[in-house]
Protein backbone atom coordinates (compact mmCIF):
# COMPACT_ATOMS: atom_id res chain seq x y z
CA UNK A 1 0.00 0.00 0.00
CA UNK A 2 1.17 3.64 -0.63
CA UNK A 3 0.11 6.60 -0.35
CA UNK A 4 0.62 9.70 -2.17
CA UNK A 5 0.96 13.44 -0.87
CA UNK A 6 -1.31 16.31 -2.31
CA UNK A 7 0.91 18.06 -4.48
CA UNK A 8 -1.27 21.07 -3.07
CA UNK A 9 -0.68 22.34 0.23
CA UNK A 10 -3.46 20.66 2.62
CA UNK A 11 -3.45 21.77 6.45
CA UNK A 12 -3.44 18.73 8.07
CA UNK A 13 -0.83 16.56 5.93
CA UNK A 14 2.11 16.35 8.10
CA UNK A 15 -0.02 15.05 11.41
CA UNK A 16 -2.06 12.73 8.99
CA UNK A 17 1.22 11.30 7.37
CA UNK A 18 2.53 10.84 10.52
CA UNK A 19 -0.44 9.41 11.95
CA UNK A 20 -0.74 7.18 8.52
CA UNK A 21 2.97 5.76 9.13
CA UNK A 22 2.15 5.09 12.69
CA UNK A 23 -0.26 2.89 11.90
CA UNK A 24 1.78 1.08 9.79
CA UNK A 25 1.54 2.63 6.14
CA UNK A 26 4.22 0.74 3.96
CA UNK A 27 5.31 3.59 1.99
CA UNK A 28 4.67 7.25 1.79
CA UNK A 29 5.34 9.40 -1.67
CA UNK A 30 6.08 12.69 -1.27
CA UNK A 31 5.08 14.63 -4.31
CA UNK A 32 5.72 18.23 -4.30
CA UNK A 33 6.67 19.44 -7.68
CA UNK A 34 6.54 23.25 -6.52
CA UNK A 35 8.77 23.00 -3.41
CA UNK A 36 12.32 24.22 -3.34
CA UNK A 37 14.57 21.78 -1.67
CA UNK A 38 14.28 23.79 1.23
CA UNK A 39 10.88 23.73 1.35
CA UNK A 40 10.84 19.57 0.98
CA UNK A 41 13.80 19.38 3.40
CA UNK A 42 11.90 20.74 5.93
CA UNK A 43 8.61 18.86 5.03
CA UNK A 44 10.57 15.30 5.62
CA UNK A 45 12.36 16.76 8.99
CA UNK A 46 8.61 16.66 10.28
CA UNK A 47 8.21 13.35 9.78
CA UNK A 48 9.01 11.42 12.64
CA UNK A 49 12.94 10.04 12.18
CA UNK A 50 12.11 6.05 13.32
CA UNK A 51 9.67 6.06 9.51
CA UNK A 52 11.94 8.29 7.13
CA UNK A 53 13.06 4.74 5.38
CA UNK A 54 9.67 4.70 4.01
CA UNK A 55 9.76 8.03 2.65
CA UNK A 56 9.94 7.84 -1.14
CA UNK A 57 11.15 11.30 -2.27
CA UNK A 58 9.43 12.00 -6.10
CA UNK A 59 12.54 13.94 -8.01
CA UNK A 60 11.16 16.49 -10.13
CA UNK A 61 12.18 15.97 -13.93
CA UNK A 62 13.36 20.10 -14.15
CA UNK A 63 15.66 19.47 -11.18
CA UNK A 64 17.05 16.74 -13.11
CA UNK A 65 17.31 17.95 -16.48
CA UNK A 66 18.53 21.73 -15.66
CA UNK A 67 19.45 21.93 -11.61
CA UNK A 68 22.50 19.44 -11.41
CA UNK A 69 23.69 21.07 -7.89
CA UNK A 70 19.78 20.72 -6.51
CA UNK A 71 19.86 17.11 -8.40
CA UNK A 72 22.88 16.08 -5.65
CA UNK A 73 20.95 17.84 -3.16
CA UNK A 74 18.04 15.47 -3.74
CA UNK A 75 20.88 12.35 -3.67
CA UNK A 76 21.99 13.40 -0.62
CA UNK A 77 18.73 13.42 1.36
CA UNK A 78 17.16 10.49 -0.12
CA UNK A 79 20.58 8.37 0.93
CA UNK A 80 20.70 10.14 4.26
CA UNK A 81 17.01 8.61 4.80
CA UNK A 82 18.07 4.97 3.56
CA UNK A 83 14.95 4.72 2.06
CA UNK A 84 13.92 1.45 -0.75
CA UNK A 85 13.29 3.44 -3.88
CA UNK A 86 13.43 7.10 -5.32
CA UNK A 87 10.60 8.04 -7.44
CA UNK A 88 10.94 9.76 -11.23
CA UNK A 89 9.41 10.63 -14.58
CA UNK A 90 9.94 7.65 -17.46
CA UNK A 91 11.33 10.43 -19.40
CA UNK A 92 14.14 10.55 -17.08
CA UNK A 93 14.80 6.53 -17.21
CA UNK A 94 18.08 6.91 -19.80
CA UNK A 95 19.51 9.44 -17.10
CA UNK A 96 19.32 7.06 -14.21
CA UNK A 97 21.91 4.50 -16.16
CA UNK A 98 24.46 7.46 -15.37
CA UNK A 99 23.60 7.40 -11.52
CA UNK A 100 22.94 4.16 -11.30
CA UNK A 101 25.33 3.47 -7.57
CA UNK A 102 23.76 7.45 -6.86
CA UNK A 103 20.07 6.23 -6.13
CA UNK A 104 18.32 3.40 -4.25
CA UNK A 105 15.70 1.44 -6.45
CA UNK A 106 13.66 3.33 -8.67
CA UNK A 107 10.01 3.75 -8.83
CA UNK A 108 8.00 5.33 -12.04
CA UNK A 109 4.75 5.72 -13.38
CA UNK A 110 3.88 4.28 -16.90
CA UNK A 111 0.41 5.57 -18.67
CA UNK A 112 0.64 3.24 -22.02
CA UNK A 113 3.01 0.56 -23.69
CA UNK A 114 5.32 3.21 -25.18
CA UNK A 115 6.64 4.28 -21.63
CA UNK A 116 7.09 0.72 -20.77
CA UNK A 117 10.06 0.93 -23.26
CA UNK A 118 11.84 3.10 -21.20
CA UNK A 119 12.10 0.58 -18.58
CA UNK A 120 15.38 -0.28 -16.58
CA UNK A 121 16.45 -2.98 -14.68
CA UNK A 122 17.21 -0.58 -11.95
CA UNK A 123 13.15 0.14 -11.73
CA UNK A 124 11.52 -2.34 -9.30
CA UNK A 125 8.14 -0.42 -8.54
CA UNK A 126 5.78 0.93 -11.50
CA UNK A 127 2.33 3.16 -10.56
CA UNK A 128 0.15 2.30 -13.85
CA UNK A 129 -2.42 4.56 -13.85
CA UNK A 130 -5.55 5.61 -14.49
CA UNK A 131 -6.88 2.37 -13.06
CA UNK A 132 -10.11 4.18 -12.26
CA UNK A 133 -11.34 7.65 -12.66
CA UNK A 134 -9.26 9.78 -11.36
CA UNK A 135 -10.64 11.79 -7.71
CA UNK A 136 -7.88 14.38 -7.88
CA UNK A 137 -7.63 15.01 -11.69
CA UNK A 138 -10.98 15.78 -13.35
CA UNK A 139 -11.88 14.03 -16.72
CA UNK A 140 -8.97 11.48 -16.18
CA UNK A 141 -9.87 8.39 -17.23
CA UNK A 142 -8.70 4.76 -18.21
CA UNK A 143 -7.86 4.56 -21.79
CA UNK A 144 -6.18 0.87 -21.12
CA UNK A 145 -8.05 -2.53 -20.47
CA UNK A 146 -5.76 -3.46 -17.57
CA UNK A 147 -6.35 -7.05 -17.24
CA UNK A 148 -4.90 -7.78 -20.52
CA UNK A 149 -1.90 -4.85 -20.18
CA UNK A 150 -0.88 -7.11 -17.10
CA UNK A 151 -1.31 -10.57 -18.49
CA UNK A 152 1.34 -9.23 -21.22
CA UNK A 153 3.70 -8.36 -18.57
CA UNK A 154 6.97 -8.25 -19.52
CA UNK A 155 9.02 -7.37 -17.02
CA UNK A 156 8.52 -9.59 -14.15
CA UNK A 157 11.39 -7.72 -11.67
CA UNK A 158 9.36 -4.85 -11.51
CA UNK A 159 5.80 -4.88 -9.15
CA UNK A 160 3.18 -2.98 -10.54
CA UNK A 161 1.07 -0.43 -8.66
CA UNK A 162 -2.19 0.52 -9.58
CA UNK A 163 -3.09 4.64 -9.62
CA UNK A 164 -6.01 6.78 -10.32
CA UNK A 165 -9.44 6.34 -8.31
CA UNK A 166 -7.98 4.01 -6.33
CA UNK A 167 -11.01 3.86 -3.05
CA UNK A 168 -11.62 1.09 -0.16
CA UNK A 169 -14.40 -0.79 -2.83
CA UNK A 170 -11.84 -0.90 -5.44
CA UNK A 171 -9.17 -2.98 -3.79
CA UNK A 172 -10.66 -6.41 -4.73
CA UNK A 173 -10.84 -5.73 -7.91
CA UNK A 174 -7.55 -4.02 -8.41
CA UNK A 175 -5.66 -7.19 -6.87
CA UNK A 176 -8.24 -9.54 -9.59
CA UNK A 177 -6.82 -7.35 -12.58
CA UNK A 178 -3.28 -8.77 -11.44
CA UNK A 179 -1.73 -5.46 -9.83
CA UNK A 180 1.06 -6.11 -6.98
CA UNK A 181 0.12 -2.90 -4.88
CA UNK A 182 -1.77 0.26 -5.15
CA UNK A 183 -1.60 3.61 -4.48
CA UNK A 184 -4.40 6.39 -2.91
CA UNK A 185 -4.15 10.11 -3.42
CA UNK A 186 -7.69 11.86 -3.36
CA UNK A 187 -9.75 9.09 -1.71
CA UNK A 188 -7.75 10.10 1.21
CA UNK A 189 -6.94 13.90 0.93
CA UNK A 190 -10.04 14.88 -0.10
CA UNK A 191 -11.86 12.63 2.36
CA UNK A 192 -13.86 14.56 5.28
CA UNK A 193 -12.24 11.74 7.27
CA UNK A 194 -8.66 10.77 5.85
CA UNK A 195 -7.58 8.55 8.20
CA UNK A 196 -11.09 6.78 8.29
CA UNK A 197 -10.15 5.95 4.46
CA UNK A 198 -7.14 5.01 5.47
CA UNK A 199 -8.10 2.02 8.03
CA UNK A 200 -10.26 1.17 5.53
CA UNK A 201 -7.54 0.99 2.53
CA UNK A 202 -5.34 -0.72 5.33
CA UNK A 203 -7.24 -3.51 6.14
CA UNK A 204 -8.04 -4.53 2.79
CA UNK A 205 -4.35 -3.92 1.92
CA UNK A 206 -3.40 -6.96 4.32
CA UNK A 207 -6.42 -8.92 3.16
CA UNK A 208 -5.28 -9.10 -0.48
CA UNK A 209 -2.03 -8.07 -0.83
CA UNK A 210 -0.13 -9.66 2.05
């Protein structure tokens, strides 16, 4: 199970991801493409120290592709956290062969066959997505028929994660498509009662995918 941060600011996010870690999330995403480092420095010192190894830092593809000194910024905290996986763009798969002892295990997200080219061995974890229509992103919705994308799996190293509309009465069917592990953004966020999704997502997660 993992769970994604609002890329939007949301008042309440660092208690609830604590809270969310507490009681025993897996692995928390931390997606902020507007922060400065600063800003996300301080947004992972908040986070109590005993669950930073499941912190997986998202690096944003401009920080790669035009900030090298921010890019070794980025390194350096996701090492100093001895966290599983980093998290980046497909598009910046060819890059990662270059920084390959620099980075933990990568995780990406894939949207259609074409990005599944861009694959590495390095990758382990892959968010496939939209499963569902999407709660956070209006009028984004499954162009795939994900049963048959996963029966032509082709790259059995690397678990798959399902994304987009991901709720509590999805799970069974997400884990009967085939799909490893899934991932909830705005069931949760833009719940009345995150953490009440949460238990919910939780208990279903060790049901089916445990």
């Amino acid at each position: 199970m993992v769970v994604i941060t609002p890329p939007y600011h949301h008042p309440k996010e660092i208690s609830l991801a604590n809270a969310m870690l507490e009681r025993g999330l897996p692995l928390l995403h931390i997606r902020k493409p507007d922060f400065t480092f600063e800003q996300l420095q301080q947004w992972v010192e908040n986070i109590s120290y005993q669950h930073h190894d499941k912190l997986v830092i998202h690096i944003p593809s401009p920080v790669i592709n035009n900030y090298p000194k921010v890019f070794k910024q980025y390194v350096q905290l996701i090492n100093s956290l001895k966290t599983q996986y980093a998290h980046l763009s497909t598009d910046n798969c060819s890059f990662v062969n270059n920084h390959a002892q620099k980075l933990p295990y990568l995780s990406t997200s894939v949207h259609n066959s074409t990005e599944c080219e861009k694959l590495s061995t390095r990758h382990q974890r892959v968010f496939l997505s939209p499963v569902f229509d999407s709660i956070s992103k209006i009028a984004y919705q499954p162009t795939l028929h994900w049963p048959s994308f996963l029966a032509d799996w082709k790259y059995p190293w690397i678990q798959t994660v399902a994304l987009g509309g991901i709720t509590p009465a999805h799970l069974a069917t997400v884990r009967n498509m085939g799909f490893d592990d899934f991932a909830v953004l705005g069931a949760i966020w833009q719940a009345a009662e995150p953490l009440k999704i949460f238990d919910l997502c939780y208990k279903q997660d060790q049901l089916l995918f445990r």
